[in-house]
C-alpha atoms as a PDB file:
ATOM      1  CA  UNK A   1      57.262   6.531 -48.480  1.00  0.00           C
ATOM      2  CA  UNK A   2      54.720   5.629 -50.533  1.00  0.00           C
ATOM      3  CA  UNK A   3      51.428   7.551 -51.981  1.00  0.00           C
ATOM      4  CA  UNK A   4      48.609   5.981 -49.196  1.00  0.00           C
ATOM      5  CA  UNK A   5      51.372   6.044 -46.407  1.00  0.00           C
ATOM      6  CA  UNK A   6      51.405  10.158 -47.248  1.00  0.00           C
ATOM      7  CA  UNK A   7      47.766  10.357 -47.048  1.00  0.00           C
ATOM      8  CA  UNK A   8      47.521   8.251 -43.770  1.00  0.00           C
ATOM      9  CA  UNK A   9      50.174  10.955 -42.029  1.00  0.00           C
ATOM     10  CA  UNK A  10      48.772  13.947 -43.587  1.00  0.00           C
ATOM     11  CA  UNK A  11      45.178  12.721 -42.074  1.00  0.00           C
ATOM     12  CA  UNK A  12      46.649  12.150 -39.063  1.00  0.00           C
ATOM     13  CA  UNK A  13      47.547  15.683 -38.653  1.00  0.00           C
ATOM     14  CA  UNK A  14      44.468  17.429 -39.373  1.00  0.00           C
ATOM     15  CA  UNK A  15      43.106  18.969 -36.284  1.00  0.00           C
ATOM     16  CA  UNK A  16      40.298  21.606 -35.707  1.00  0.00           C
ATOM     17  CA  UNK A  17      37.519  22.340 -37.551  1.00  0.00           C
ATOM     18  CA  UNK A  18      37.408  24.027 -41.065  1.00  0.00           C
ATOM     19  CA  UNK A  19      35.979  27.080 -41.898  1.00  0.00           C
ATOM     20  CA  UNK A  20      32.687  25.565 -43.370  1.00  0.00           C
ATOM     21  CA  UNK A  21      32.362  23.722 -39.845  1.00  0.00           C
ATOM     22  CA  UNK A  22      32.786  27.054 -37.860  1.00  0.00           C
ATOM     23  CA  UNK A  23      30.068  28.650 -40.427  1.00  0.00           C
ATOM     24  CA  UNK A  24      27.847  26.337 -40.135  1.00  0.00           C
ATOM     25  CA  UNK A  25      28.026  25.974 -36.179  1.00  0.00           C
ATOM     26  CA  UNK A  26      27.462  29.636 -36.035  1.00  0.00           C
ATOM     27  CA  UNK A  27      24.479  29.793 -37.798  1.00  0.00           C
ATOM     28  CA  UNK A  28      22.788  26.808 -35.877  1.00  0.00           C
ATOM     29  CA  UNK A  29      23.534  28.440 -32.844  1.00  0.00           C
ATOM     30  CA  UNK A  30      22.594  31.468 -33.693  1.00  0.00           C
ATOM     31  CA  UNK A  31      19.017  30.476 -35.032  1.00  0.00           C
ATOM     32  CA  UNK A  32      18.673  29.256 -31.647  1.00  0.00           C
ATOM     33  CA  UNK A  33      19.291  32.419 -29.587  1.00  0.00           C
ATOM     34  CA  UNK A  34      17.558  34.260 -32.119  1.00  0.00           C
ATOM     35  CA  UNK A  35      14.122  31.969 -31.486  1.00  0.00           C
ATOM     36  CA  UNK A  36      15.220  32.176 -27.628  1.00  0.00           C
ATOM     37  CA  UNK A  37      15.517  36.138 -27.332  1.00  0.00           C
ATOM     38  CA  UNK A  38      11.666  35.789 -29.645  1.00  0.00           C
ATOM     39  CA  UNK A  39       9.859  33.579 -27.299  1.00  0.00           C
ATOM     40  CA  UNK A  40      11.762  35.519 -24.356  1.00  0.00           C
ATOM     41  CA  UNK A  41       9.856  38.620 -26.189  1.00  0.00           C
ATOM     42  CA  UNK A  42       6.602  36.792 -26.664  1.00  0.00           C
ATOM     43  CA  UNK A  43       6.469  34.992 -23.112  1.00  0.00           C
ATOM     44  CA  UNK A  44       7.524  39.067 -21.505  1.00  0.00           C
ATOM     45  CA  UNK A  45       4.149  40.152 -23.561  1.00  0.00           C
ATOM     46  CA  UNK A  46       1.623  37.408 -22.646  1.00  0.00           C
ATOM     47  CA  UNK A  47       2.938  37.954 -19.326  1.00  0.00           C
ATOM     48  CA  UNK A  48       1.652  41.899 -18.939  1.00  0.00           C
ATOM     49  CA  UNK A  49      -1.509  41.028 -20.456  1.00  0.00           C
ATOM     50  CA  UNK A  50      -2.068  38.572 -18.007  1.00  0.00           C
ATOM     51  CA  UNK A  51      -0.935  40.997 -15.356  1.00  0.00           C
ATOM     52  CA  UNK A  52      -3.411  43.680 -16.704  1.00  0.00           C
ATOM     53  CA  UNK A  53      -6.243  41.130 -17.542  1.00  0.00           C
ATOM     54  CA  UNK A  54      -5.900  40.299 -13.649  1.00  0.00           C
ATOM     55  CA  UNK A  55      -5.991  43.837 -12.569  1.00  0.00           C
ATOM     56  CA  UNK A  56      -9.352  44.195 -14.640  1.00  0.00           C
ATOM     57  CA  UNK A  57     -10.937  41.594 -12.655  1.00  0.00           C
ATOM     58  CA  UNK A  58     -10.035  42.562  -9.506  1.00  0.00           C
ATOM     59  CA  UNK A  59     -11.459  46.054 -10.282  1.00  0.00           C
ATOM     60  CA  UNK A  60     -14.709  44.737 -11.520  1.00  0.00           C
ATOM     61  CA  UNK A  61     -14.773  42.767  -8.912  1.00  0.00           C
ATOM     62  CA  UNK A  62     -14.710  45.612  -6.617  1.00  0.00           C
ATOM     63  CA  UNK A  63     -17.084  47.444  -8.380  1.00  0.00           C
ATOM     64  CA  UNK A  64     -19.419  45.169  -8.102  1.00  0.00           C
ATOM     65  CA  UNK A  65     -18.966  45.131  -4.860  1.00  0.00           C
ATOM     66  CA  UNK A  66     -19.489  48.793  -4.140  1.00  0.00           C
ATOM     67  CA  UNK A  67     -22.769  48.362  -6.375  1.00  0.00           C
ATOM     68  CA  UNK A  68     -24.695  45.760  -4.635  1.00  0.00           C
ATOM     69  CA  UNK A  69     -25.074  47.647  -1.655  1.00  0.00           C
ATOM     70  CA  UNK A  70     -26.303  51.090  -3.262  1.00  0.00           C
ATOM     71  CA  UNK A  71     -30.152  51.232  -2.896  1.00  0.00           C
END
């Protein structure tokens, strides 16, 4: 068998992915999920300020309410 008719059957047999593949995989992904569980974080935030900011409102609102008819 000759030198390039080795190399054909050895590539032929390589299956899988190599260590640097897997390494590298795993970091892309988990730079993803990290910047997922951050904006997951951020988005949970914004959200009880918005909830609070609303509550505010409604409260001034009644306020105001209870103050325009005080002589």
């Amino acid at each position: 068998m000759s030198h390039h008719a080795r190399q054909v059957v050895h590539r032929g047999r390589r299956r899988g992915f190599t260590l640097i593949e897997s390494a590298l995989a795993t970091v892309i992904i988990g730079t993803g999920v990290l910047a997922m569980i951050a904006a997951q974080q951020t988005f949970h935030q914004q959200n009880g300020w918005a909830q609070r900011s609303a509550n505010a409102m409604r409260l001034a609102g009644e306020i105001r309410e209870l103050t325009l008819n005080l002589p």
